[in-house]
N, C-alpha and C. Protein backbone atom coordinates (compact mmCIF):
# COMPACT_ATOMS: atom_id res chain seq x y z
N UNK A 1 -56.00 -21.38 -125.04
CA UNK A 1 -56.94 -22.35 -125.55
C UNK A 1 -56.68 -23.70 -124.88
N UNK A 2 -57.64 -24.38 -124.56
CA UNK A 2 -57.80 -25.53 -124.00
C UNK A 2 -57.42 -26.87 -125.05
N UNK A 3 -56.71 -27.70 -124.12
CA UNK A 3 -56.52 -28.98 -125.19
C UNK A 3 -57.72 -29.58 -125.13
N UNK A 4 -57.26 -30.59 -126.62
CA UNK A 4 -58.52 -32.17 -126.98
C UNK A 4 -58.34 -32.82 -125.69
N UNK A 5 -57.87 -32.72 -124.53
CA UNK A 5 -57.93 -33.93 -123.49
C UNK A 5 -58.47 -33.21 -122.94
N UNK A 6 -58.61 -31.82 -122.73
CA UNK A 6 -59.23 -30.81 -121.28
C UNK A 6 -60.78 -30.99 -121.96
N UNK A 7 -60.98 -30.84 -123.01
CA UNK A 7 -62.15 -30.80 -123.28
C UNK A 7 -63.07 -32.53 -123.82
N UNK A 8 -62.51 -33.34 -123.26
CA UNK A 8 -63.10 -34.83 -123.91
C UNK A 8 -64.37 -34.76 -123.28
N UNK A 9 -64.45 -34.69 -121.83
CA UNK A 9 -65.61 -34.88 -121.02
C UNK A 9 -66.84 -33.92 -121.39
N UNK A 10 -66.64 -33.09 -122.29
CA UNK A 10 -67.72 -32.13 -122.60
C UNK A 10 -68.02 -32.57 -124.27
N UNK A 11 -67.54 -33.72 -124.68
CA UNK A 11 -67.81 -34.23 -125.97
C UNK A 11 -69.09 -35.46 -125.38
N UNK A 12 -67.95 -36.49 -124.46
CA UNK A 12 -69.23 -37.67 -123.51
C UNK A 12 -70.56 -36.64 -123.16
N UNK A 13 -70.35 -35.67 -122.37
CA UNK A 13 -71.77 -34.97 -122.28
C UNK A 13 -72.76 -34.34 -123.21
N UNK A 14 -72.35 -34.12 -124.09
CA UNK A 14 -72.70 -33.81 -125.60
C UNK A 14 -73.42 -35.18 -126.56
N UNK A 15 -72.60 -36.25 -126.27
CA UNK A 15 -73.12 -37.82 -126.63
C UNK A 15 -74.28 -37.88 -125.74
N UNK A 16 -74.37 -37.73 -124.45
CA UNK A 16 -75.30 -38.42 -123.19
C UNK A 16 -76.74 -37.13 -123.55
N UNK A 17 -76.18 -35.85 -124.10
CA UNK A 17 -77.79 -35.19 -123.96
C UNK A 17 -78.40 -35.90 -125.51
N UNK A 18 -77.63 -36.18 -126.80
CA UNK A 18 -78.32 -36.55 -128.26
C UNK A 18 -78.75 -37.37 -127.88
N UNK A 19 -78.29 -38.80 -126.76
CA UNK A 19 -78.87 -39.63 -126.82
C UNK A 19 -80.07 -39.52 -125.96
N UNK A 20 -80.17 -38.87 -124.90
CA UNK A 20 -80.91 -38.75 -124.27
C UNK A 20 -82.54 -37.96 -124.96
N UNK A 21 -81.92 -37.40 -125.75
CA UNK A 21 -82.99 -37.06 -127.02
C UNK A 21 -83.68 -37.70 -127.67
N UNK A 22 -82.93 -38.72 -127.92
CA UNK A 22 -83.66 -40.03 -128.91
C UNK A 22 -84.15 -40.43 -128.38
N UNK A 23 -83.78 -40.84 -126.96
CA UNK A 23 -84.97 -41.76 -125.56
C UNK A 23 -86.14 -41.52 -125.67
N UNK A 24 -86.42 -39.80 -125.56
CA UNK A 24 -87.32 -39.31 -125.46
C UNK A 24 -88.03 -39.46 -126.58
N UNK A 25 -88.06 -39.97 -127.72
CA UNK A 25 -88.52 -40.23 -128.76
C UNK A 25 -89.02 -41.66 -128.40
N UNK A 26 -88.34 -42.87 -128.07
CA UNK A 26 -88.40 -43.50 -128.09
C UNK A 26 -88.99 -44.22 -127.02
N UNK A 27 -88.39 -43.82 -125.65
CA UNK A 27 -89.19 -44.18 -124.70
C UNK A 27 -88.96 -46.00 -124.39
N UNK A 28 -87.93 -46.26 -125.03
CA UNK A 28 -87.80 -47.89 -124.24
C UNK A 28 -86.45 -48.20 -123.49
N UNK A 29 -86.39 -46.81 -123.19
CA UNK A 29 -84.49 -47.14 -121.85
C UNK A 29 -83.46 -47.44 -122.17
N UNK A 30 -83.21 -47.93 -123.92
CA UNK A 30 -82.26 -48.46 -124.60
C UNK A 30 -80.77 -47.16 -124.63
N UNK A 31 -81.58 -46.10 -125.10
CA UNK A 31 -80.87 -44.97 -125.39
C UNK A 31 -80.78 -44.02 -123.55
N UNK A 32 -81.42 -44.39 -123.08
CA UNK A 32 -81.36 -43.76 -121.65
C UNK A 32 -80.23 -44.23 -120.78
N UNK A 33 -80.09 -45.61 -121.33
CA UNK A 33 -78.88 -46.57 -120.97
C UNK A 33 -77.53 -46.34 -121.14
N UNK A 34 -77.51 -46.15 -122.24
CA UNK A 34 -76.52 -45.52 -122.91
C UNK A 34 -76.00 -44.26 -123.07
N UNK A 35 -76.96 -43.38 -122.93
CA UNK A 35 -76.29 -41.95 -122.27
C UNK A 35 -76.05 -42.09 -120.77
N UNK A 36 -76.98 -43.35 -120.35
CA UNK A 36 -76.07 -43.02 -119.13
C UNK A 36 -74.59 -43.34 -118.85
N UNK A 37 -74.27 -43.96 -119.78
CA UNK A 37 -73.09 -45.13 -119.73
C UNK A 37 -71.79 -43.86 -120.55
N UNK A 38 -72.42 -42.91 -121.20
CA UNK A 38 -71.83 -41.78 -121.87
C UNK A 38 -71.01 -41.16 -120.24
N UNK A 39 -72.48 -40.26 -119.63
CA UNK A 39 -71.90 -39.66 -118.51
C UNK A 39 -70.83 -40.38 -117.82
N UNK A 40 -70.73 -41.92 -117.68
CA UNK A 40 -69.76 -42.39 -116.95
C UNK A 40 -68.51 -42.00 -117.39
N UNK A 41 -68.53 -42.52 -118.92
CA UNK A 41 -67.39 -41.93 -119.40
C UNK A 41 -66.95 -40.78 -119.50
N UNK A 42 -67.83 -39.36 -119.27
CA UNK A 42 -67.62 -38.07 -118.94
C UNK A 42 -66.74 -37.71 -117.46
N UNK A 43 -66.90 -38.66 -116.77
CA UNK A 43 -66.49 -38.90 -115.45
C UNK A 43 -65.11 -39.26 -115.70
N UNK A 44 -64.96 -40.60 -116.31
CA UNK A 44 -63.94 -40.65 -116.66
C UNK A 44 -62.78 -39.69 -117.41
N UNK A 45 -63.31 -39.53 -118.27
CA UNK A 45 -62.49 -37.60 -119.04
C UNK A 45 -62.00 -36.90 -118.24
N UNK A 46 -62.97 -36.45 -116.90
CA UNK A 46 -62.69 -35.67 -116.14
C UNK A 46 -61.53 -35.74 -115.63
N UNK A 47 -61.88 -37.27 -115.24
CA UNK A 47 -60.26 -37.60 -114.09
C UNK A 47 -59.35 -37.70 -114.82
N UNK A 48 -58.81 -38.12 -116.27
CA UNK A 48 -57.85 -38.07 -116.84
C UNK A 48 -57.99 -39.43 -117.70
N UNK A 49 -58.67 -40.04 -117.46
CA UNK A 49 -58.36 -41.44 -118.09
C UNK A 49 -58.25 -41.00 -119.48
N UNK A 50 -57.48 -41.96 -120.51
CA UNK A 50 -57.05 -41.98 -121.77
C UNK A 50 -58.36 -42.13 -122.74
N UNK A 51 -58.13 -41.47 -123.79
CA UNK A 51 -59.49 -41.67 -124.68
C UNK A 51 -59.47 -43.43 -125.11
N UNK A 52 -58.95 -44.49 -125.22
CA UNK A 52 -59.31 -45.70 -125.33
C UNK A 52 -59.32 -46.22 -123.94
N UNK A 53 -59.36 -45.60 -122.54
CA UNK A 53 -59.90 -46.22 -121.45
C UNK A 53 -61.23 -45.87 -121.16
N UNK A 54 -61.61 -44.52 -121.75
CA UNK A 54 -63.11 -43.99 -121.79
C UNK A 54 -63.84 -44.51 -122.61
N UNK A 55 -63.42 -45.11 -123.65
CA UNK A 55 -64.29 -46.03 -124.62
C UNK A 55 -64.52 -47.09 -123.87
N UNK A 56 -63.50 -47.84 -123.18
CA UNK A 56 -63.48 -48.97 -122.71
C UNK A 56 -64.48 -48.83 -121.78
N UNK A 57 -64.44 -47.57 -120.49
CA UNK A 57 -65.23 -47.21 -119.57
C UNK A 57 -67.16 -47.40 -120.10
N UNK A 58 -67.03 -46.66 -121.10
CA UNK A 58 -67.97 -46.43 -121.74
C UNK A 58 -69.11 -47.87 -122.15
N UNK A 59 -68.28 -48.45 -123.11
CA UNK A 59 -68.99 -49.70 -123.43
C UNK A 59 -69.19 -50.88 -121.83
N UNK A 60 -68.21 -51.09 -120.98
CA UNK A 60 -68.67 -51.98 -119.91
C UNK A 60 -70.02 -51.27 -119.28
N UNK A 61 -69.81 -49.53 -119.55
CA UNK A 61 -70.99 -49.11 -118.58
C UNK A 61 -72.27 -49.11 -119.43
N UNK A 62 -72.29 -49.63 -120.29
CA UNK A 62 -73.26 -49.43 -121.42
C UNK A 62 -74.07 -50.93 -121.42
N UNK A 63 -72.80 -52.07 -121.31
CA UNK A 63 -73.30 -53.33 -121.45
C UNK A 63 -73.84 -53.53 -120.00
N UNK A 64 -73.28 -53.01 -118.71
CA UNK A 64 -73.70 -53.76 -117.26
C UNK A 64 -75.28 -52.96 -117.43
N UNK A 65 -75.19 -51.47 -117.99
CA UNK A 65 -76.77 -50.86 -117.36
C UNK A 65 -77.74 -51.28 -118.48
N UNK A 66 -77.36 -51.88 -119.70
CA UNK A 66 -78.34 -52.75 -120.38
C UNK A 66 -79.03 -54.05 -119.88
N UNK A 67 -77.97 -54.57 -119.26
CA UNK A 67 -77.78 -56.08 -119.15
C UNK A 67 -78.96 -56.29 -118.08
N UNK A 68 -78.55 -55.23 -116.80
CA UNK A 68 -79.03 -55.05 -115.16
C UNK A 68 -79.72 -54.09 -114.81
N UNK A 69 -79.83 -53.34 -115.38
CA UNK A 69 -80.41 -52.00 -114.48
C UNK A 69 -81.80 -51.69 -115.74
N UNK A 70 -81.71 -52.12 -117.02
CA UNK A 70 -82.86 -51.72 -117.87
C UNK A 70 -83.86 -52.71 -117.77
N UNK A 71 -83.65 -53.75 -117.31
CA UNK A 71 -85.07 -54.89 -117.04
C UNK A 71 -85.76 -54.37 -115.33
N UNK A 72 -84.37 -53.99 -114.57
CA UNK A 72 -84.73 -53.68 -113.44
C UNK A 72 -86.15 -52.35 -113.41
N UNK A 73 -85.55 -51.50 -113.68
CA UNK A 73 -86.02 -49.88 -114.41
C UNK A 73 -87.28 -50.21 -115.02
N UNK A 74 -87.73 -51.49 -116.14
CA UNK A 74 -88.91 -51.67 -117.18
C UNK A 74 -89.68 -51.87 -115.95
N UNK A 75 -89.43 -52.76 -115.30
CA UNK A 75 -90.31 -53.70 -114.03
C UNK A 75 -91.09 -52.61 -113.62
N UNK A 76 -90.83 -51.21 -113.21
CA UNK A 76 -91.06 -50.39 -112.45
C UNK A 76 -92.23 -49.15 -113.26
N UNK A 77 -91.08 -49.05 -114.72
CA UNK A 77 -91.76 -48.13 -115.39
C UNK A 77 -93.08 -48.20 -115.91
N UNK A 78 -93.12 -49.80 -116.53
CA UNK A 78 -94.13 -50.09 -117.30
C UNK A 78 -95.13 -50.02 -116.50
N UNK A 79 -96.48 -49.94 -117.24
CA UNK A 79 -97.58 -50.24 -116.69
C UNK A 79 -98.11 -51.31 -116.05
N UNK A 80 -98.99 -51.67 -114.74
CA UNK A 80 -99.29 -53.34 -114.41
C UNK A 80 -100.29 -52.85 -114.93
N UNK A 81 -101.03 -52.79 -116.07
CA UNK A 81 -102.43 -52.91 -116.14
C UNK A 81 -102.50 -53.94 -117.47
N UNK A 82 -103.15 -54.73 -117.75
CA UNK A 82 -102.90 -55.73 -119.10
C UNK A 82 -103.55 -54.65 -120.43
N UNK A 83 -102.67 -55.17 -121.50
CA UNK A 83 -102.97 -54.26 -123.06
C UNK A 83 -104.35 -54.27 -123.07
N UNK A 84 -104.63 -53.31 -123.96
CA UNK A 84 -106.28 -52.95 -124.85
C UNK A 84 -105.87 -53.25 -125.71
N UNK A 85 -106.44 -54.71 -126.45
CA UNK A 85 -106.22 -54.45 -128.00
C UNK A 85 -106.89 -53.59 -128.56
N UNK A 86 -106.64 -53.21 -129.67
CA UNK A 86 -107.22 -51.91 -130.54
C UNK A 86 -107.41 -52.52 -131.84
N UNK A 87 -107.51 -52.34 -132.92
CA UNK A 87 -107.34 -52.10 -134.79
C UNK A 87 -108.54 -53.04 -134.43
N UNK A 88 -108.02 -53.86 -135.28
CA UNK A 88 -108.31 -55.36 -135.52
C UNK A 88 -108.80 -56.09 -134.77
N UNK A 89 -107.64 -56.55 -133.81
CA UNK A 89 -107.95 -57.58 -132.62
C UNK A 89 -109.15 -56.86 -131.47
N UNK A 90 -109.05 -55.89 -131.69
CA UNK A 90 -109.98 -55.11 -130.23
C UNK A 90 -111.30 -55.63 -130.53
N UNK A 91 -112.19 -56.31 -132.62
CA UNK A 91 -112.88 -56.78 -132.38
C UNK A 91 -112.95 -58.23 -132.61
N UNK A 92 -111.89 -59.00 -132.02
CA UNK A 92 -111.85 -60.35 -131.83
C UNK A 92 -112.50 -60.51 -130.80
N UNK A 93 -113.84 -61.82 -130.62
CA UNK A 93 -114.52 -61.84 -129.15
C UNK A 93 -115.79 -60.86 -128.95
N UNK A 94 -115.93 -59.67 -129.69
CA UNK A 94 -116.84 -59.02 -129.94
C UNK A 94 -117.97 -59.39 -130.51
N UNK A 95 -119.30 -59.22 -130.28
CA UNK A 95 -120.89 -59.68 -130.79
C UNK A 95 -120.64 -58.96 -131.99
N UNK A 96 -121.00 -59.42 -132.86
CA UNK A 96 -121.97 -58.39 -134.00
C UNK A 96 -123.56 -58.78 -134.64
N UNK A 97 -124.09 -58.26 -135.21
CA UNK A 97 -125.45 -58.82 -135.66
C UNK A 97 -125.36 -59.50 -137.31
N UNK A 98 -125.51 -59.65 -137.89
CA UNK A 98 -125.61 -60.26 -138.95
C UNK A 98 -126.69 -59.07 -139.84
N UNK A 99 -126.04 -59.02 -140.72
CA UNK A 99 -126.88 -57.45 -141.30
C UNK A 99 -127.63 -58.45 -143.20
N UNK A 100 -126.44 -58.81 -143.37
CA UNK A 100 -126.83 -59.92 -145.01
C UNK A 100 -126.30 -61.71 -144.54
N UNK A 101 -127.31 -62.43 -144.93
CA UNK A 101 -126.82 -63.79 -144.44
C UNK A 101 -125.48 -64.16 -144.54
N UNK A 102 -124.90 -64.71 -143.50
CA UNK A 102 -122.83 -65.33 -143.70
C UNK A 102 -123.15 -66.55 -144.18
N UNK A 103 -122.66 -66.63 -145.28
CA UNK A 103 -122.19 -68.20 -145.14
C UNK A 103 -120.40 -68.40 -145.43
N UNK A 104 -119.71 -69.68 -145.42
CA UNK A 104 -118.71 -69.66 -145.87
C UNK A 104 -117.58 -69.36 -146.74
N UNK A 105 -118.31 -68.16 -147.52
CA UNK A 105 -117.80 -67.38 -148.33
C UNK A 105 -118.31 -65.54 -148.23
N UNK A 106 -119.17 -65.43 -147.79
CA UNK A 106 -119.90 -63.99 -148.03
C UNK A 106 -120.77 -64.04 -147.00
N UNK A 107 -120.42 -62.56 -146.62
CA UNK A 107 -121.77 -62.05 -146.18
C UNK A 107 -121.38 -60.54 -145.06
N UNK A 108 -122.66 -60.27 -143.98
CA UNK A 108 -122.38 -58.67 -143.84
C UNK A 108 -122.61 -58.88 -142.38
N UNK A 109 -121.58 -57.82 -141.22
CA UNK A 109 -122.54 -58.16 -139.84
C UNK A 109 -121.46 -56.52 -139.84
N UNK A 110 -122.42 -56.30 -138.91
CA UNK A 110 -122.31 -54.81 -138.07
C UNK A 110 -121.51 -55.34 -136.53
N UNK A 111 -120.05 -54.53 -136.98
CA UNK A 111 -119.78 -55.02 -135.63
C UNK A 111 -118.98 -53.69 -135.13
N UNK A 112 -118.76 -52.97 -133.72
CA UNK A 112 -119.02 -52.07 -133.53
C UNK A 112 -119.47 -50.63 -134.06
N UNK A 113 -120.71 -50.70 -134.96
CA UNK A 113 -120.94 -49.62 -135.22
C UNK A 113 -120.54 -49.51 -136.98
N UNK A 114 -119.55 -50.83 -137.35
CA UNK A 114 -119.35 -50.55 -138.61
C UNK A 114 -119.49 -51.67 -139.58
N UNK A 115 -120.18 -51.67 -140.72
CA UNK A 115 -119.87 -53.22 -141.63
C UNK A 115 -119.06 -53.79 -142.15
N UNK A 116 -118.89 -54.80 -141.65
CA UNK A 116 -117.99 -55.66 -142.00
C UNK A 116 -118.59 -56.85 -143.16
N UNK A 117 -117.46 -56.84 -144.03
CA UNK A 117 -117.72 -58.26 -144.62
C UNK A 117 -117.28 -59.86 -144.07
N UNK A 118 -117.85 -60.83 -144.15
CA UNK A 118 -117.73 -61.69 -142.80
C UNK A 118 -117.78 -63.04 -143.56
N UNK A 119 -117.11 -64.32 -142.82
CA UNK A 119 -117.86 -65.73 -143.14
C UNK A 119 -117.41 -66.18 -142.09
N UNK A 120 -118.35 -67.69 -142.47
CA UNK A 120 -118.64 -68.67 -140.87
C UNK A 120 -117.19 -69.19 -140.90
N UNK A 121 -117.39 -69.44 -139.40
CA UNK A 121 -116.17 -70.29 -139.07
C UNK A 121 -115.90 -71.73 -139.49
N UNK A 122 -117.04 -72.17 -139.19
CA UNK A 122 -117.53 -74.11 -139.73
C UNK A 122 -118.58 -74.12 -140.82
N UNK A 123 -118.65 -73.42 -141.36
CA UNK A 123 -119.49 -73.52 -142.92
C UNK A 123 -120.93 -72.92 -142.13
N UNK A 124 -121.97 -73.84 -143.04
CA UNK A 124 -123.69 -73.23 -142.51
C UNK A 124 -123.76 -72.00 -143.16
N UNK A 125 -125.11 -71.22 -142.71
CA UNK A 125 -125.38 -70.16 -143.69
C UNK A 125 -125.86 -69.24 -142.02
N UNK A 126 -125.67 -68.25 -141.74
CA UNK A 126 -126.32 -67.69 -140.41
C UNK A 126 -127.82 -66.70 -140.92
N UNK A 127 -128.49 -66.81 -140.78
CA UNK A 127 -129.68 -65.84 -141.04
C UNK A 127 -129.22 -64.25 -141.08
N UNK A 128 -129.68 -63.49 -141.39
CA UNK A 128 -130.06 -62.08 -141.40
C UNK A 128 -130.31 -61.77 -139.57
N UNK A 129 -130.22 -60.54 -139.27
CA UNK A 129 -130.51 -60.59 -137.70
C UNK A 129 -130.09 -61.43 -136.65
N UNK A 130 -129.38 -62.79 -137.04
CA UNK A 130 -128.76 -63.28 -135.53
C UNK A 130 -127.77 -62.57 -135.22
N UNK A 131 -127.48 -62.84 -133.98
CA UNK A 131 -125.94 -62.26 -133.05
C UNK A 131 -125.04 -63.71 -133.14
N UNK A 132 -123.67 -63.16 -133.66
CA UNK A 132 -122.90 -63.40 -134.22
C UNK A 132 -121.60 -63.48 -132.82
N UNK A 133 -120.64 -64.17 -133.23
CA UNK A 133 -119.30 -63.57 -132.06
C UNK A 133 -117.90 -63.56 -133.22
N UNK A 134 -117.09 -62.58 -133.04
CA UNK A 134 -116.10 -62.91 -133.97
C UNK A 134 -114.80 -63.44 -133.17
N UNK A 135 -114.68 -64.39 -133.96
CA UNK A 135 -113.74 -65.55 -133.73
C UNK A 135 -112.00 -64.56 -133.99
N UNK A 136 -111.92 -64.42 -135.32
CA UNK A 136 -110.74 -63.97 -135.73
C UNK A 136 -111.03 -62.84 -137.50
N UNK A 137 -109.85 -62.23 -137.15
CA UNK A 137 -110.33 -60.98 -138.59
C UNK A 137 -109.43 -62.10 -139.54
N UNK A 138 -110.02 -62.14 -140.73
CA UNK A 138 -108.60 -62.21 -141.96
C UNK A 138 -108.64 -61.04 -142.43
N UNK A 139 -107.72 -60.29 -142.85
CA UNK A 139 -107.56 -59.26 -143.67
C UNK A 139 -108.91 -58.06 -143.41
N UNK A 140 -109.72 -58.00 -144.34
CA UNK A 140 -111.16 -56.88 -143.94
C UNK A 140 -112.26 -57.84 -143.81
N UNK A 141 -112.09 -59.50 -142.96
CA UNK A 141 -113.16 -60.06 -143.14
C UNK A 141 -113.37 -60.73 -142.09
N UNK A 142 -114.69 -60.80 -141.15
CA UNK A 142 -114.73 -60.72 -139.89
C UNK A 142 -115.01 -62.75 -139.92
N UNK A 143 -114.30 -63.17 -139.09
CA UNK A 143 -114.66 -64.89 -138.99
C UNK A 143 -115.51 -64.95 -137.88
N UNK A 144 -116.69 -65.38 -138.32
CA UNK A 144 -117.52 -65.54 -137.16
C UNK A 144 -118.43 -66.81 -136.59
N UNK A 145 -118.74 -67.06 -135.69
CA UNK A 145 -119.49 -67.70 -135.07
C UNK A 145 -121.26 -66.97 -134.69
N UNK A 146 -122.07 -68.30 -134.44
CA UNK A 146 -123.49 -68.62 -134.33
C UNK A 146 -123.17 -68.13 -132.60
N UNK A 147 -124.02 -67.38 -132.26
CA UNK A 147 -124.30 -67.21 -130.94
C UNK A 147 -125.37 -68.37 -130.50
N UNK A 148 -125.72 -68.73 -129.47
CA UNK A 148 -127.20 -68.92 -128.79
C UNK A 148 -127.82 -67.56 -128.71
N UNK A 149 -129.42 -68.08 -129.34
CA UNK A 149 -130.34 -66.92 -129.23
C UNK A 149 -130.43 -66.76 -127.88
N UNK A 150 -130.52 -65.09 -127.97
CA UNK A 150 -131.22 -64.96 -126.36
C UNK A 150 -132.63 -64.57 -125.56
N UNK A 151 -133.02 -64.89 -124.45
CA UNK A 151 -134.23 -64.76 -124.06
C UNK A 151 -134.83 -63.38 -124.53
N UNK A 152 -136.11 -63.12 -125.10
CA UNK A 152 -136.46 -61.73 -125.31
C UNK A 152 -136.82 -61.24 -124.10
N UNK A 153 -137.58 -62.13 -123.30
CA UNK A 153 -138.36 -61.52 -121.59
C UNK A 153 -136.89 -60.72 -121.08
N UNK A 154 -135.73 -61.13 -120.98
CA UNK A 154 -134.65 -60.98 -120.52
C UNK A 154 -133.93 -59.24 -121.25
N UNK A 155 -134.89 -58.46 -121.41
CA UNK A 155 -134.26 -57.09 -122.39
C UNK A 155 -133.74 -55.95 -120.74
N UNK A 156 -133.26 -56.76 -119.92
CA UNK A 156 -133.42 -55.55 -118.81
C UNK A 156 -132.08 -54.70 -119.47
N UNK A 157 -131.85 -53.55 -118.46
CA UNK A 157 -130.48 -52.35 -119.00
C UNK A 157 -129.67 -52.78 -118.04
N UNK A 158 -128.46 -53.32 -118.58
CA UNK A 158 -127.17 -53.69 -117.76
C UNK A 158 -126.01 -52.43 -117.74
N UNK A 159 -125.57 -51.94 -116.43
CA UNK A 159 -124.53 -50.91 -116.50
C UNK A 159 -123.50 -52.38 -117.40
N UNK A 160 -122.43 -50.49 -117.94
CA UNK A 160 -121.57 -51.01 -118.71
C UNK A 160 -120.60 -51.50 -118.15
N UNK A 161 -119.83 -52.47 -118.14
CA UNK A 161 -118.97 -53.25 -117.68
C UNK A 161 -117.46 -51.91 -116.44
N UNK A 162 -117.26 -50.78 -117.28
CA UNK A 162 -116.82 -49.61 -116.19
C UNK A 162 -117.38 -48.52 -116.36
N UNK A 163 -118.54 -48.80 -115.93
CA UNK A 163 -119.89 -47.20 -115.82
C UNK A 163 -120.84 -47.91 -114.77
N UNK A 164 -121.39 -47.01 -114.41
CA UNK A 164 -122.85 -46.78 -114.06
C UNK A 164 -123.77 -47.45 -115.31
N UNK A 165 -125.11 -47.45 -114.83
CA UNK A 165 -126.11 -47.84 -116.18
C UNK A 165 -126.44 -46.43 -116.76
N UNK A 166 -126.68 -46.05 -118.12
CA UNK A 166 -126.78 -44.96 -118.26
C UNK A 166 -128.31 -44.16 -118.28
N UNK A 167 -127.45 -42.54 -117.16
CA UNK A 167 -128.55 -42.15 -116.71
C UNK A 167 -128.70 -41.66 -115.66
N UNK A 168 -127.86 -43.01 -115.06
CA UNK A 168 -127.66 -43.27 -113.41
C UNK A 168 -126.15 -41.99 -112.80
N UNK A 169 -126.63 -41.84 -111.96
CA UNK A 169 -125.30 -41.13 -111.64
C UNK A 169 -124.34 -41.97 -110.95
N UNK A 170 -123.43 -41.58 -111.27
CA UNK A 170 -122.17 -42.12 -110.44
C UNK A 170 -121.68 -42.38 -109.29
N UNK A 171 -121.52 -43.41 -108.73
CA UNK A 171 -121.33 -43.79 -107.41
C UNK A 171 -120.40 -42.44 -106.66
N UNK A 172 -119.56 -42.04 -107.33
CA UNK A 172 -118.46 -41.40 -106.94
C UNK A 172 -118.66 -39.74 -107.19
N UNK A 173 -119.75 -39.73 -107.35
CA UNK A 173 -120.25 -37.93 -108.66
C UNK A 173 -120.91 -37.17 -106.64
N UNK A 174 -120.16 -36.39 -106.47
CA UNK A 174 -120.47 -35.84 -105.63
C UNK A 174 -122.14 -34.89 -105.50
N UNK A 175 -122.88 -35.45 -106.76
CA UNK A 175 -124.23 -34.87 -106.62
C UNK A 175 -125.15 -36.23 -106.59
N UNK A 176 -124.15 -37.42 -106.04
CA UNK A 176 -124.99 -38.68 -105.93
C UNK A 176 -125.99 -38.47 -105.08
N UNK A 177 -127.03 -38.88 -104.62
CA UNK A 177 -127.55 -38.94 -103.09
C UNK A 177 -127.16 -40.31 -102.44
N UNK A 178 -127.07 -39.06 -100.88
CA UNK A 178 -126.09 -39.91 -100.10
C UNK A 178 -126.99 -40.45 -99.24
């Protein structure tokens, strides 16, 4: 039977796959860091070093690949594309119509597709049917602003900001005509 020292380095590797488990849960390099900083110390085991020089090994390799190598690593991993807000904020900046008059306390606007309860930003009362912009949500209540009306002559079909207009085929749809 093998001694507690022959077998240390297969305890560090045992640390480096749990943690490496949690990464994968987690996905922010914290724990990827740190198992890696495990394997070092598995390295260490190997060669003989003492179980409080493998700790020691362990934590410097834990603090340098936090410190240096996990901002390095984010730079790369993360996405360059800027966030989508979503919930809430995704309809901050968004039109809605005004469905029951807003005024500074009450009222109703349809804003993507769903009703919201709403009031003005600077008091006033907004009519029924204007287009609206929302400023900011409180809680389930949309803060909104008075648009400028817009031209009716002006009803043409605008493609969507990343589409085609719909209908139209796709620049890129290999049954475009060429």
């Amino acid at each position: 039977m093998e001694s507690w020292a022959d077998l240390q380095w297969l305890l560090w590797i045992g640390l480096a796959l749990a943690l490496g488990a949690v990464e994968i849960a987690s996905l922010d390099l914290v724990f990827a860091m740190v198992a890696a900083a495990a394997l070092v110390a598995a390295a260490g085991a190997a060669l003989g070093l003492s179980l409080p020089l493998q700790v020691i090994t362990f934590a410097v390799a834990a603090a340098l690949l936090l410190a240096v190598a996990r901002p390095v690593v984010l730079r790369y991993v993360r996405p360059r594309v800027p966030l989508v807000a979503t919930g809430t904020d995704g309809g901050i900046g968004q039109r809605a119509e005004v469905l029951e008059p807003v005024g500074p306390r009450d009222g109703r606007v349809k804003l993507r597709g769903e009703v919201w309860s709403a009031r003005t930003e600077a008091g006033g009362v907004l009519p029924a049917g204007a287009d609206v912009e929302v400023v900011r949500i409180d809680g389930a209540t949309a803060v909104v602003r008075a648009l400028p009306p817009t031209d009716p002559s002006d009803r043409r079909e605008r493609p969507a900001p990343d589409g085609p207009a719909p209908g139209g085929p796709s620049p890129t749809s290999p049954w475009s005509p060429s």
